[in-house]
Structure formats: C-alpha cells, structure tokens
PDB file of N, CA and C in Angstrom:
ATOM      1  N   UNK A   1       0.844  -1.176   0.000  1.00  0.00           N
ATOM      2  CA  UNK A   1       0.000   0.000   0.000  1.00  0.00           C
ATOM      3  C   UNK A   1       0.894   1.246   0.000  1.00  0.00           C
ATOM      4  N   UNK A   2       1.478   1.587   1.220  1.00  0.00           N
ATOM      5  CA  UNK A   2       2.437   2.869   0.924  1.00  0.00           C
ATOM      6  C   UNK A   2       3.544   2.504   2.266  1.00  0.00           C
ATOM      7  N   UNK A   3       4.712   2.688   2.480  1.00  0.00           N
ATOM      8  CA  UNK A   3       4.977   2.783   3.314  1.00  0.00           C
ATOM      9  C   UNK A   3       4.779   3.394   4.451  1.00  0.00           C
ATOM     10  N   UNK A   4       5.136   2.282   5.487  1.00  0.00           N
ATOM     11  CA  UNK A   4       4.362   2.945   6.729  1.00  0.00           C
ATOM     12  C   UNK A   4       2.929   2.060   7.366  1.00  0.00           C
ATOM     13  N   UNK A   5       2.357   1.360   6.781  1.00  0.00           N
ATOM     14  CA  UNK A   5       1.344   0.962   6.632  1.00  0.00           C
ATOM     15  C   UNK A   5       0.667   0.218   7.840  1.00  0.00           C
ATOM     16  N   UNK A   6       1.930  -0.815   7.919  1.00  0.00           N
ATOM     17  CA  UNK A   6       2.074  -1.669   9.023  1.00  0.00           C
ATOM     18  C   UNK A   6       2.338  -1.496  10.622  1.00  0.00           C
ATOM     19  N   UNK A   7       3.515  -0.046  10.691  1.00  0.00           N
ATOM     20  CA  UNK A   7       3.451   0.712  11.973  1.00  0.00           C
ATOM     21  C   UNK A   7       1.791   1.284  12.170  1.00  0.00           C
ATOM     22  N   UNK A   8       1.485   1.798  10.950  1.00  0.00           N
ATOM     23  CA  UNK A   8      -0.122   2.492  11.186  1.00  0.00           C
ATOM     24  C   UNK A   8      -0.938   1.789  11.340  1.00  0.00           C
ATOM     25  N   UNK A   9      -0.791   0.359  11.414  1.00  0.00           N
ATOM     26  CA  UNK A   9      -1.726  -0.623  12.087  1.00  0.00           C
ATOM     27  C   UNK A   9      -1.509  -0.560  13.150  1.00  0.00           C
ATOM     28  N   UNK A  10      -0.326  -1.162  13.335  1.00  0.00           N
ATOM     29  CA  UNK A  10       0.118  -1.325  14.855  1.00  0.00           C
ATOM     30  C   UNK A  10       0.158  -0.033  15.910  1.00  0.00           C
ATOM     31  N   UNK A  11       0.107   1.178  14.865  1.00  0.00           N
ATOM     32  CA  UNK A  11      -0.315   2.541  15.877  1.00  0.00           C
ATOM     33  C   UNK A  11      -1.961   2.549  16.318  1.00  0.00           C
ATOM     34  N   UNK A  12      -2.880   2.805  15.202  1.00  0.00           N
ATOM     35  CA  UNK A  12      -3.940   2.881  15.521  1.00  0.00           C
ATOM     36  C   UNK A  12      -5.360   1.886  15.972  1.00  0.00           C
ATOM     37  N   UNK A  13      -4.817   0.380  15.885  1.00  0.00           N
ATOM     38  CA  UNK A  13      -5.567  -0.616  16.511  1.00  0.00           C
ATOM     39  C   UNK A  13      -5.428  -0.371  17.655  1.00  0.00           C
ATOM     40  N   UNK A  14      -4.310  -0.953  18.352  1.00  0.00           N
ATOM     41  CA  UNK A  14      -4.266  -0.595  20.120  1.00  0.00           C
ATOM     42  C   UNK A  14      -4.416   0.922  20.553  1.00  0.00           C
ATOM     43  N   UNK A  15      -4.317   2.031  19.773  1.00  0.00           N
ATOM     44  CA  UNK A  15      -4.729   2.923  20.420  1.00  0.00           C
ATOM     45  C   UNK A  15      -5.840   3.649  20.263  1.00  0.00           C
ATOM     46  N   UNK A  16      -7.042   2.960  18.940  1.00  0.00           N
ATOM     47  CA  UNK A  16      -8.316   3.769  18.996  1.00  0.00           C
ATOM     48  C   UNK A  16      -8.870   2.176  20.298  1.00  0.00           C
ATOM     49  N   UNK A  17      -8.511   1.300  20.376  1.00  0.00           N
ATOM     50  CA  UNK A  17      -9.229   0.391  21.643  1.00  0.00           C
ATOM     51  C   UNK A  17      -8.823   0.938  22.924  1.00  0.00           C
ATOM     52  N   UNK A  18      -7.785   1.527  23.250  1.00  0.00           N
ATOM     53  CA  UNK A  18      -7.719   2.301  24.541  1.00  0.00           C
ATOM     54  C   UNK A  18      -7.806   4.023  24.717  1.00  0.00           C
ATOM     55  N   UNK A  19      -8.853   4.124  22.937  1.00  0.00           N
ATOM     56  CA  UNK A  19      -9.716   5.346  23.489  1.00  0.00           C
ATOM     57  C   UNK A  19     -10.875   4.607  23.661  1.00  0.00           C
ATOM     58  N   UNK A  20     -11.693   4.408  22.944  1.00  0.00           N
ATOM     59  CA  UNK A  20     -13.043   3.871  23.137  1.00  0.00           C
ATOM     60  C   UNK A  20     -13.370   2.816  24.308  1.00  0.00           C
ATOM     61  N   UNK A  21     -12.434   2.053  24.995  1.00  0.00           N
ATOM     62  CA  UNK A  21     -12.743   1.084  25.955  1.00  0.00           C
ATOM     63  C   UNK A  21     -12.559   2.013  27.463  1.00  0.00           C
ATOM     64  N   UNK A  22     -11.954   2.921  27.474  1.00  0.00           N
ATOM     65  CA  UNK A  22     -11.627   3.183  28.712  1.00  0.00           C
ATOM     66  C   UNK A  22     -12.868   4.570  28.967  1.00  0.00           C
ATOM     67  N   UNK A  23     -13.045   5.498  27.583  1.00  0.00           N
ATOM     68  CA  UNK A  23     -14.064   6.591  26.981  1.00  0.00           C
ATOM     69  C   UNK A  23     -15.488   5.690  27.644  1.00  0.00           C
ATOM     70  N   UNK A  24     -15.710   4.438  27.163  1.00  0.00           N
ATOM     71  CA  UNK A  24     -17.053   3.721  27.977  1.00  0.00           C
ATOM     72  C   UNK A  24     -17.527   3.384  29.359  1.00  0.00           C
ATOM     73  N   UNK A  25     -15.991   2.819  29.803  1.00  0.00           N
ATOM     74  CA  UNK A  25     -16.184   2.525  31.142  1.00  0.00           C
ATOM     75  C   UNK A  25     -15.867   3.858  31.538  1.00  0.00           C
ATOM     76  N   UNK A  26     -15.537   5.240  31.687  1.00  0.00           N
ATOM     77  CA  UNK A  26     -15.286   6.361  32.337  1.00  0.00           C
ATOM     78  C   UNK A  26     -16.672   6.785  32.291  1.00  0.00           C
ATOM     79  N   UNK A  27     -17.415   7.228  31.133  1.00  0.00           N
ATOM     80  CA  UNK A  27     -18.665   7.620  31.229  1.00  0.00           C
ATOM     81  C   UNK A  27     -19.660   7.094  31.932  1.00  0.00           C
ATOM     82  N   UNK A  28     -19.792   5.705  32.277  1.00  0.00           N
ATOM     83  CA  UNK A  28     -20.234   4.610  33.134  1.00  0.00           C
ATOM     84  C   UNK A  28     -20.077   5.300  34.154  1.00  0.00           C
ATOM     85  N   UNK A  29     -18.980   4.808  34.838  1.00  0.00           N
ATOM     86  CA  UNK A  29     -18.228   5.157  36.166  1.00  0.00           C
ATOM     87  C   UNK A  29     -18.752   6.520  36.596  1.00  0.00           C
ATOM     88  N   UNK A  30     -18.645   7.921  35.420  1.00  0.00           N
ATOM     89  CA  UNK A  30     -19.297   9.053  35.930  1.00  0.00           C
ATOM     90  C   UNK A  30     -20.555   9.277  36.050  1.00  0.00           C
ATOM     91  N   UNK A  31     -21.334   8.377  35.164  1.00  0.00           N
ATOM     92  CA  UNK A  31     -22.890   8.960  35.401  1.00  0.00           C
ATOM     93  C   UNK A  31     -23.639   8.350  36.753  1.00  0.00           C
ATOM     94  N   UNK A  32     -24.362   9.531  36.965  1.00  0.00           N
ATOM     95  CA  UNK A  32     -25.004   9.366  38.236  1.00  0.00           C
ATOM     96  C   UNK A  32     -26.047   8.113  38.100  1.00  0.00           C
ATOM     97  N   UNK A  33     -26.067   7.199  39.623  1.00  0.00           N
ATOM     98  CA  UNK A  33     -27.272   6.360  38.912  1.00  0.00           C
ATOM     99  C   UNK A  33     -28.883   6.678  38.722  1.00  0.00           C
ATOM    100  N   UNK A  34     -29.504   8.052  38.883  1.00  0.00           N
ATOM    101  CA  UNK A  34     -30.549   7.946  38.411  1.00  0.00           C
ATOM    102  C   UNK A  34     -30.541   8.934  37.435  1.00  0.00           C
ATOM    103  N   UNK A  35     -29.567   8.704  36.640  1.00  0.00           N
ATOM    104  CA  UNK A  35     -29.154   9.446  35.248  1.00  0.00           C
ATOM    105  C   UNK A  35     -29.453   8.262  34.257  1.00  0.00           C
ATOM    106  N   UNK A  36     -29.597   8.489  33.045  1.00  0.00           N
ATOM    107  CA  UNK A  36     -29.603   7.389  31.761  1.00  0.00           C
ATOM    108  C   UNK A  36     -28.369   7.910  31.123  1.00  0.00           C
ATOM    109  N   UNK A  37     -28.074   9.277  31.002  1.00  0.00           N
ATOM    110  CA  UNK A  37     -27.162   9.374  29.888  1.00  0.00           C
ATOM    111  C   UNK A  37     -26.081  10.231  30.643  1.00  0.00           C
ATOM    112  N   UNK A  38     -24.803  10.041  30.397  1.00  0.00           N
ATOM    113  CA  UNK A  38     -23.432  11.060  31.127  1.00  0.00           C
ATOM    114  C   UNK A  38     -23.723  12.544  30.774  1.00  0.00           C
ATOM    115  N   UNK A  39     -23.289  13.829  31.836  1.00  0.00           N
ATOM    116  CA  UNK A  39     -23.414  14.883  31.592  1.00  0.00           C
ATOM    117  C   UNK A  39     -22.961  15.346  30.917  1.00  0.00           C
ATOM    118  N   UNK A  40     -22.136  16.594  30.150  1.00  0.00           N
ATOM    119  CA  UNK A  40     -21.221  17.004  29.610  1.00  0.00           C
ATOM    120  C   UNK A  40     -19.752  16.768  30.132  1.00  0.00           C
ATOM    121  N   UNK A  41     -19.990  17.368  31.524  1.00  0.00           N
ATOM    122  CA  UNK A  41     -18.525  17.153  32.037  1.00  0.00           C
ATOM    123  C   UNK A  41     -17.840  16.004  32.218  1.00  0.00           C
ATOM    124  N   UNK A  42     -18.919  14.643  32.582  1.00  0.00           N
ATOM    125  CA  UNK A  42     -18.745  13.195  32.443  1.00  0.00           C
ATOM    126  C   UNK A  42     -18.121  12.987  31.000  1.00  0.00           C
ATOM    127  N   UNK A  43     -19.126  13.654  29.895  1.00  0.00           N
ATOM    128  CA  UNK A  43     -17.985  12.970  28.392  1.00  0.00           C
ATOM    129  C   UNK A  43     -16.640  13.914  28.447  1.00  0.00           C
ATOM    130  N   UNK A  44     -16.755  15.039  28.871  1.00  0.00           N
ATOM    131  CA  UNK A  44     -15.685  16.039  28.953  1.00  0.00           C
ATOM    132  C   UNK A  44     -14.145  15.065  29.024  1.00  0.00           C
ATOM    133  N   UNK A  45     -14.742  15.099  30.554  1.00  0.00           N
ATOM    134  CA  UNK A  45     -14.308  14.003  31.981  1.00  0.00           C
ATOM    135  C   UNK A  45     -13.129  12.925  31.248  1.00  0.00           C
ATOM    136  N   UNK A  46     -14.041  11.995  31.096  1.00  0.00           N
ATOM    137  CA  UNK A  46     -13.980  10.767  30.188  1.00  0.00           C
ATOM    138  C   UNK A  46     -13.120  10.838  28.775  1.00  0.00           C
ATOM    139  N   UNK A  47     -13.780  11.705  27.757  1.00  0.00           N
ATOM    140  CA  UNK A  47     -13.053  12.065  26.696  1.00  0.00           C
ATOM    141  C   UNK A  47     -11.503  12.157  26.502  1.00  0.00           C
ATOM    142  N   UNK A  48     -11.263  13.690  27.411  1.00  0.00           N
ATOM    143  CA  UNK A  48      -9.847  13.811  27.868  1.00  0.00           C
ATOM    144  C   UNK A  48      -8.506  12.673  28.337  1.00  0.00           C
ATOM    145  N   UNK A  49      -9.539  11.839  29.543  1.00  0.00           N
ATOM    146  CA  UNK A  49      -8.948  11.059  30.278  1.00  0.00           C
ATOM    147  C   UNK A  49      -8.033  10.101  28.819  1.00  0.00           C
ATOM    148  N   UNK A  50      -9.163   9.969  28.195  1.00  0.00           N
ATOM    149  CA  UNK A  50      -9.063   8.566  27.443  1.00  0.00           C
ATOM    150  C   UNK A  50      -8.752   9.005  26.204  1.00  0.00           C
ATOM    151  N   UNK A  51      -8.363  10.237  26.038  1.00  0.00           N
ATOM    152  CA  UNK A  51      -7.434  10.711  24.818  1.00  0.00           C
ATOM    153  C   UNK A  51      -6.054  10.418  25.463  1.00  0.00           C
ATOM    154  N   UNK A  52      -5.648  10.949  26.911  1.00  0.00           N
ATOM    155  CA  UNK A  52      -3.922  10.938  27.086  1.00  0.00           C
ATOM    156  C   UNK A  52      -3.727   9.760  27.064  1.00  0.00           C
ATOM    157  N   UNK A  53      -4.363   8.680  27.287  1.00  0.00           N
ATOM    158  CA  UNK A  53      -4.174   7.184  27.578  1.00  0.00           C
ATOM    159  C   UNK A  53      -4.116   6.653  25.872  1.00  0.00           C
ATOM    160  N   UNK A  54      -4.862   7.233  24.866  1.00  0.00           N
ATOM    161  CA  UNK A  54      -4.677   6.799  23.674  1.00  0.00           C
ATOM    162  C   UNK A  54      -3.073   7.365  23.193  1.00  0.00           C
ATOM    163  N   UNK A  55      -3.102   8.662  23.534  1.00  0.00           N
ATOM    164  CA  UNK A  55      -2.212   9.130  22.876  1.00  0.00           C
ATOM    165  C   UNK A  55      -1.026   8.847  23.722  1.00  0.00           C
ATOM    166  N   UNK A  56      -0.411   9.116  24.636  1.00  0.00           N
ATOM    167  CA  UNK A  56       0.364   8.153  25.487  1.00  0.00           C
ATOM    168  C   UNK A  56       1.025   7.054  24.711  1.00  0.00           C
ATOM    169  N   UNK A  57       0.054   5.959  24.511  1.00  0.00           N
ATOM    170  CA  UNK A  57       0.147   4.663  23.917  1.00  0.00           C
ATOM    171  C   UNK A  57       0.334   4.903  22.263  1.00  0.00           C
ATOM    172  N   UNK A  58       0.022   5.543  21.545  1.00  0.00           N
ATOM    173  CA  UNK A  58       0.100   5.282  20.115  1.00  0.00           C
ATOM    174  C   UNK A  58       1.183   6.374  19.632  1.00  0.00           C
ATOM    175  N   UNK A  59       1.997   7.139  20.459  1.00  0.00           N
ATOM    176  CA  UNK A  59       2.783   8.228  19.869  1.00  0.00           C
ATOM    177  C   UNK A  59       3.897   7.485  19.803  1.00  0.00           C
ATOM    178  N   UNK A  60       4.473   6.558  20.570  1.00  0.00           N
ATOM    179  CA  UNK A  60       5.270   5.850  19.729  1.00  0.00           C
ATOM    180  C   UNK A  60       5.757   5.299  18.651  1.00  0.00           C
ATOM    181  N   UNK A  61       4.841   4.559  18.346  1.00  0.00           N
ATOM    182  CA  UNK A  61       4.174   4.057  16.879  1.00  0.00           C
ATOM    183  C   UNK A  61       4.052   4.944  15.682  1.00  0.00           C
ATOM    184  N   UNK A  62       3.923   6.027  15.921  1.00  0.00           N
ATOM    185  CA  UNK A  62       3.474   7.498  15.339  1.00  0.00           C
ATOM    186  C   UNK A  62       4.951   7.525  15.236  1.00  0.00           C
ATOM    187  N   UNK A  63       5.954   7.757  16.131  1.00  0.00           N
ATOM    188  CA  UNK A  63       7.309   8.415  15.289  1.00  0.00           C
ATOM    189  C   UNK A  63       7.756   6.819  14.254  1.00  0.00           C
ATOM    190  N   UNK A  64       7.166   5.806  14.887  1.00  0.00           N
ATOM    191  CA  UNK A  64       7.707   4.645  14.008  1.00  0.00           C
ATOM    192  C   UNK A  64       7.549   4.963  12.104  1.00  0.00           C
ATOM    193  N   UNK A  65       6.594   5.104  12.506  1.00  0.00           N
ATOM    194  CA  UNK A  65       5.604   5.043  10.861  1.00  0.00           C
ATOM    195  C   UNK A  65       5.938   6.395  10.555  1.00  0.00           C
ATOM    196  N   UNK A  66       6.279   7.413  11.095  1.00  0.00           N
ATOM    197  CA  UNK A  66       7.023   8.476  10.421  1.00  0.00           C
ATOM    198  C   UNK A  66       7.938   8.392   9.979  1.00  0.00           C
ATOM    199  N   UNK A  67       9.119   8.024  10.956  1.00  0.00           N
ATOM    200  CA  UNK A  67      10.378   7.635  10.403  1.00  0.00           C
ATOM    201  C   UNK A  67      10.703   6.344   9.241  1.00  0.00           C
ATOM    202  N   UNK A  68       9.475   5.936   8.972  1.00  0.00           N
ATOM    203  CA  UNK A  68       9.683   4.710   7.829  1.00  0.00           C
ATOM    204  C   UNK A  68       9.239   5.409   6.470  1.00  0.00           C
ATOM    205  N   UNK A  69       8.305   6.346   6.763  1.00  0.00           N
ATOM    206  CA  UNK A  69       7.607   7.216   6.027  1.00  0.00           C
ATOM    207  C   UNK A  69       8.380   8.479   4.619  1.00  0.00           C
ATOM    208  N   UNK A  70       9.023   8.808   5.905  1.00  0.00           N
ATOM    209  CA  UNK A  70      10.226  10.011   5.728  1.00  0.00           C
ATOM    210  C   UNK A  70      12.055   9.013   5.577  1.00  0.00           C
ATOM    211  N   UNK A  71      11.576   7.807   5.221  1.00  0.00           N
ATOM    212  CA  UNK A  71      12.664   7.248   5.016  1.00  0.00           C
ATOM    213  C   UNK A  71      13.589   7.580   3.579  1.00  0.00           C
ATOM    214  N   UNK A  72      14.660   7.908   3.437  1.00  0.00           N
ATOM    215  CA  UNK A  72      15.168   7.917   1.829  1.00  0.00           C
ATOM    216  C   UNK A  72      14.551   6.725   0.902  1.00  0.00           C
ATOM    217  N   UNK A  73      14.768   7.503  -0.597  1.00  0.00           N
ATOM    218  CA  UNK A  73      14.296   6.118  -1.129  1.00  0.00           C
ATOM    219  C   UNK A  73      15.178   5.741  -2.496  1.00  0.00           C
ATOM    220  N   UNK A  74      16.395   6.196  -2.254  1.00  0.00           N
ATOM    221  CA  UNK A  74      17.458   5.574  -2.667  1.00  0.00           C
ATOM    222  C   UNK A  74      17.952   4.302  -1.630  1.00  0.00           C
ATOM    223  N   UNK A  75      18.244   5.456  -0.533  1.00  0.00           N
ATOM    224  CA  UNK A  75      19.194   4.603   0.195  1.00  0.00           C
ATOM    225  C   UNK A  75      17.740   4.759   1.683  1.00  0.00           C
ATOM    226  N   UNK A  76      17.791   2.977   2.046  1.00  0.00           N
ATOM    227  CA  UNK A  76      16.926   3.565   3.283  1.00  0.00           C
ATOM    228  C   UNK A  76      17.915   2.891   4.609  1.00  0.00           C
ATOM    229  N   UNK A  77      16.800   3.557   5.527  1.00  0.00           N
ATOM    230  CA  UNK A  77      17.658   3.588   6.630  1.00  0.00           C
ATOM    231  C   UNK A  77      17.193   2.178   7.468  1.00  0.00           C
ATOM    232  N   UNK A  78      16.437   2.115   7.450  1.00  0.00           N
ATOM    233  CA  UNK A  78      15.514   1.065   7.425  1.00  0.00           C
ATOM    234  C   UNK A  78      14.853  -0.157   6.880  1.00  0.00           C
ATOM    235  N   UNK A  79      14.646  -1.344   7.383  1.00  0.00           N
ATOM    236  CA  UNK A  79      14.477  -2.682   6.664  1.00  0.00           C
ATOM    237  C   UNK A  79      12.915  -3.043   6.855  1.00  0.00           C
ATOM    238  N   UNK A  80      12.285  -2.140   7.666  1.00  0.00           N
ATOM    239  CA  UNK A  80      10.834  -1.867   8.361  1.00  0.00           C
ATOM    240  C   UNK A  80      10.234  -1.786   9.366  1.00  0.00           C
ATOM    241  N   UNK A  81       9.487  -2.098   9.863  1.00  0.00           N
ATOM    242  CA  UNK A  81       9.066  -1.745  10.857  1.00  0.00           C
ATOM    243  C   UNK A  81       9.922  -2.553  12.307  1.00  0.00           C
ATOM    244  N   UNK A  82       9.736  -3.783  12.709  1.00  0.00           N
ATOM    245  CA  UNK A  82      10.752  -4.145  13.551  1.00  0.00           C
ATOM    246  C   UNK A  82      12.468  -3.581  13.497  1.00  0.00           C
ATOM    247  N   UNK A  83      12.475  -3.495  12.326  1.00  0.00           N
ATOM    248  CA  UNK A  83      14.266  -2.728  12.156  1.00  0.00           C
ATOM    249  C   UNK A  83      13.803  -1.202  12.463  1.00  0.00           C
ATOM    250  N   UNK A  84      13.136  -0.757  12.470  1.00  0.00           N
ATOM    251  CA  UNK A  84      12.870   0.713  13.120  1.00  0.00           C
ATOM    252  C   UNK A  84      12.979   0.856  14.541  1.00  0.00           C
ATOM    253  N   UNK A  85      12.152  -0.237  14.935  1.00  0.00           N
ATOM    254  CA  UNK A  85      11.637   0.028  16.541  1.00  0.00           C
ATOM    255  C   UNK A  85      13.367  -0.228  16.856  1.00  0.00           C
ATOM    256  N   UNK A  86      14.020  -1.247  16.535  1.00  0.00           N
ATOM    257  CA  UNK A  86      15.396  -2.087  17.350  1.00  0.00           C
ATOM    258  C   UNK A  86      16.154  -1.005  16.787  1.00  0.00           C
ATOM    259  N   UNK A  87      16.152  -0.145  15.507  1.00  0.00           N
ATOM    260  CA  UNK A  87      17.423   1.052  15.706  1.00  0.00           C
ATOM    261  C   UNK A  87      16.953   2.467  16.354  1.00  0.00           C
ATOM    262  N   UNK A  88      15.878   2.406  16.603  1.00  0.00           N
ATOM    263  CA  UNK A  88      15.611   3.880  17.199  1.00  0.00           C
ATOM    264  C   UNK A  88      15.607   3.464  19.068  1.00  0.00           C
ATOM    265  N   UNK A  89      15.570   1.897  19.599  1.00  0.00           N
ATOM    266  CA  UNK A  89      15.444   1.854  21.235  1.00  0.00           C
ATOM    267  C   UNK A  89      17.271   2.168  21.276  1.00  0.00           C
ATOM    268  N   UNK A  90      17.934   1.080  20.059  1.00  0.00           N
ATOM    269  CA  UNK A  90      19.371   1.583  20.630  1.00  0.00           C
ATOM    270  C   UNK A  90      19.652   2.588  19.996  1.00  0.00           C
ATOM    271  N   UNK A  91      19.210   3.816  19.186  1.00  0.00           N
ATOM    272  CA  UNK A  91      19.974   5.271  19.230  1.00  0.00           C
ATOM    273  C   UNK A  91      19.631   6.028  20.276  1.00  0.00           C
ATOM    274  N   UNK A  92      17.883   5.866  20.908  1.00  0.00           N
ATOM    275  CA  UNK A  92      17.731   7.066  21.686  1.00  0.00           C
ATOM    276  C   UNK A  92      17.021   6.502  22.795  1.00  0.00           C
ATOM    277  N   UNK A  93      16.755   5.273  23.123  1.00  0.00           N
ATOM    278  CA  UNK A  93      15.847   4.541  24.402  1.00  0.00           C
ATOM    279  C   UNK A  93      14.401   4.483  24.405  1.00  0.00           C
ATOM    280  N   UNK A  94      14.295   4.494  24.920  1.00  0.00           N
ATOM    281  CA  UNK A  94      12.297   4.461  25.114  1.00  0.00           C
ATOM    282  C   UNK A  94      11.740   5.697  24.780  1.00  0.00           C
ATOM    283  N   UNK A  95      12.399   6.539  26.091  1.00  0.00           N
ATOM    284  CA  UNK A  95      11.358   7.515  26.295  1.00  0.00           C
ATOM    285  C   UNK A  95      11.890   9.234  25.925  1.00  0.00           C
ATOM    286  N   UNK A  96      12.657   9.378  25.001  1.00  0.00           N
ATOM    287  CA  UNK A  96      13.365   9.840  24.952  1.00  0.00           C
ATOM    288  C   UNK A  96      12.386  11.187  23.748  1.00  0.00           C
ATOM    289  N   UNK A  97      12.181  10.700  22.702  1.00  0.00           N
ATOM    290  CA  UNK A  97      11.377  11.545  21.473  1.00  0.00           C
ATOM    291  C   UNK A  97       9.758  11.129  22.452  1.00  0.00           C
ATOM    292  N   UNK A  98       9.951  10.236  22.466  1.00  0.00           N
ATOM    293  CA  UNK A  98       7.868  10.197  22.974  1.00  0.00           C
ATOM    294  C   UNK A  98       7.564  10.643  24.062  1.00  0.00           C
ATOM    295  N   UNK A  99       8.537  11.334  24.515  1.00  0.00           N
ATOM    296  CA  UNK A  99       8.071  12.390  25.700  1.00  0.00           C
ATOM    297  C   UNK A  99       8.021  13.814  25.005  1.00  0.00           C
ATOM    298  N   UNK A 100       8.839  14.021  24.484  1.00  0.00           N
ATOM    299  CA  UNK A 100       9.398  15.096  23.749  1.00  0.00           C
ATOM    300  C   UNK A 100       7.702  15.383  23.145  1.00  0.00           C
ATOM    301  N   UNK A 101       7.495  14.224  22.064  1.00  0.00           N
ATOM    302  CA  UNK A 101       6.169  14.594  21.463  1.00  0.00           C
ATOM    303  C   UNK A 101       5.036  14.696  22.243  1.00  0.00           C
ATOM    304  N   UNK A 102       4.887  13.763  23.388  1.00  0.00           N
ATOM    305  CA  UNK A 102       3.394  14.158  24.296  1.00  0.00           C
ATOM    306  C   UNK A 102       3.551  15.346  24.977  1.00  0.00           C
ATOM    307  N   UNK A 103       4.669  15.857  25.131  1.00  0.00           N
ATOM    308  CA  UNK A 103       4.987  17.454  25.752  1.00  0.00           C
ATOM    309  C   UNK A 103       4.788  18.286  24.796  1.00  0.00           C
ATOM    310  N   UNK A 104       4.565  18.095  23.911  1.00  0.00           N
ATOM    311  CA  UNK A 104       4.194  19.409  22.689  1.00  0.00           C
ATOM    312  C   UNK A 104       3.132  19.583  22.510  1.00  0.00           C
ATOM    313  N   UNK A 105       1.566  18.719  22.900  1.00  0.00           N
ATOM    314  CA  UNK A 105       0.582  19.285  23.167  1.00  0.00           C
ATOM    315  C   UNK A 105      -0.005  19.851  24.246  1.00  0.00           C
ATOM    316  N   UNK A 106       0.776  20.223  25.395  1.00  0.00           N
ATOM    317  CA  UNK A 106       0.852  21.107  26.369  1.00  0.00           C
ATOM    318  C   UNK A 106       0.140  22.434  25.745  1.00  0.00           C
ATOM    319  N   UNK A 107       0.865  23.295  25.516  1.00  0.00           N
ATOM    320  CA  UNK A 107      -0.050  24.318  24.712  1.00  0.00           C
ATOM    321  C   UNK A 107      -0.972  24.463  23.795  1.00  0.00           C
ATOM    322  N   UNK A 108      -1.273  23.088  23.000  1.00  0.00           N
ATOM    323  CA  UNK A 108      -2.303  23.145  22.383  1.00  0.00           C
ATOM    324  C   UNK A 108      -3.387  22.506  23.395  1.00  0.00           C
ATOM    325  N   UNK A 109      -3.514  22.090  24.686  1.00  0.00           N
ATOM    326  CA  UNK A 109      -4.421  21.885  25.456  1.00  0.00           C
ATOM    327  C   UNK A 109      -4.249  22.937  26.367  1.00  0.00           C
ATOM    328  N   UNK A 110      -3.804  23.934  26.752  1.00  0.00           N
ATOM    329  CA  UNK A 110      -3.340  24.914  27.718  1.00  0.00           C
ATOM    330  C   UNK A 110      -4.474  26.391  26.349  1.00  0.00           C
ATOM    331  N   UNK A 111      -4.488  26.250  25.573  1.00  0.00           N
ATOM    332  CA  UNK A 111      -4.843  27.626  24.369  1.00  0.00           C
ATOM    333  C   UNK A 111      -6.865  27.203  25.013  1.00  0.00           C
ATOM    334  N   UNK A 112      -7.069  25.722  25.046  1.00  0.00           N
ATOM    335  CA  UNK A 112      -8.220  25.476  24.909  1.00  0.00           C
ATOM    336  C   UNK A 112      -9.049  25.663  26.414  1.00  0.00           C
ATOM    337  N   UNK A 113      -8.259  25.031  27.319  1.00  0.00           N
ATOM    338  CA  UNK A 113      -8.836  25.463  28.943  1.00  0.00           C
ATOM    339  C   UNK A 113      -8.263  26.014  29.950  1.00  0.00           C
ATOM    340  N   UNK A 114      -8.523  26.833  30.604  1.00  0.00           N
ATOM    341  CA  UNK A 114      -8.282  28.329  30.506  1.00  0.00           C
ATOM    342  C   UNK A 114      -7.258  27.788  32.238  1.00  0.00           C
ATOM    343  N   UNK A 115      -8.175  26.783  33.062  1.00  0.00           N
ATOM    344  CA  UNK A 115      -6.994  26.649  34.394  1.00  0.00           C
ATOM    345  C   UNK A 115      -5.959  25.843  34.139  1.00  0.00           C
ATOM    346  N   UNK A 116      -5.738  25.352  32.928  1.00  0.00           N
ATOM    347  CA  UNK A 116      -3.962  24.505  33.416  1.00  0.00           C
ATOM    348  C   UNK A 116      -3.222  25.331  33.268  1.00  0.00           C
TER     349      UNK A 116
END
C-alpha cells in the first residue's frame, strides 16, 4: 500500500481500543445512577482522560511510521518496521522523542482550557 502501513496498524488498533474502551467505562463510572445518559462534564471528563491514555500509547508508533515514512528512497535507513523500533530503542531509548512529542501538546491543550 504505501509505506508505513504496518506501523499504522500497529499505531492505531491498540490505540483507537484504549480510546473507546476506557471513553465507555469512564462515562459509566461518571454517570449518576438515576441518570440514563453522562453529563457534559462526564464525556468532557472521560473524553480527555481517554485521549492521554490513547495518545500516550500510540505516539510511539506514530514516530515509528514516520520515520519509515520520511525514510530515503534511494538509500533507506531502514528494513521496516521491527528494524525501526530495534534502531531507534538503541539510538535514543524508550522515552526519549515520545516524551518530547506528548509534551508538545501542552499548549495546544493549555490555548483550549483556561486553568492549566
């Protein structure tokens, strides 16, 4: 299909299931019981929660499938996706860019609500 394809599986399966599974049971958990449906602040609530937990989890994956993406295409740097993950833990470790990137939406969630 295009390169990249296969990290973008492996990015967005496990991480649209740990938005939507945790997004259900949070709204659960918040609504009152003689409520039928969650309030705003419950999906608010919930929403948020279960975006950092998606995104958390899939921004890894995200520099994977970038860097295979943005690979040369003479010469690549890369053999695919497992040869990505094993040369990017030994150039830079775990947590090293995927902190870097979940820290950069700091201000784009800081522009939107007004107390963090």
């Amino acid at each position: 299909m295009y390169r990249g394809a296969g990290a973008m599986i492996f990015r967005d399966v496990p991480g649209y299931c740990l938005y939507f599974i945790p997004y259900s049971l949070l709204c659960y958990w918040f609504t009152p019981e003689d409520h039928s449906t969650p309030s705003a602040l419950s999906v608010w609530l919930a929403g948020g929660i279960s975006g950092a937990i998606s995104w958390g989890t899939a921004t890894p994956m995200d520099v994977v499938k970038s860097r295979l993406q943005s690979d040369g295409v003479c010469q690549n740097k890369y053999n695919g996706v497992k040869d990505c993950i094993i040369k990017s833990y030994h150039n830079e470790g775990v947590l090293q860019r995927h902190h870097c990137e979940c820290s950069s939406g700091i201000p784009y969630v800081r522009c939107y609500v007004s107390w963090i």
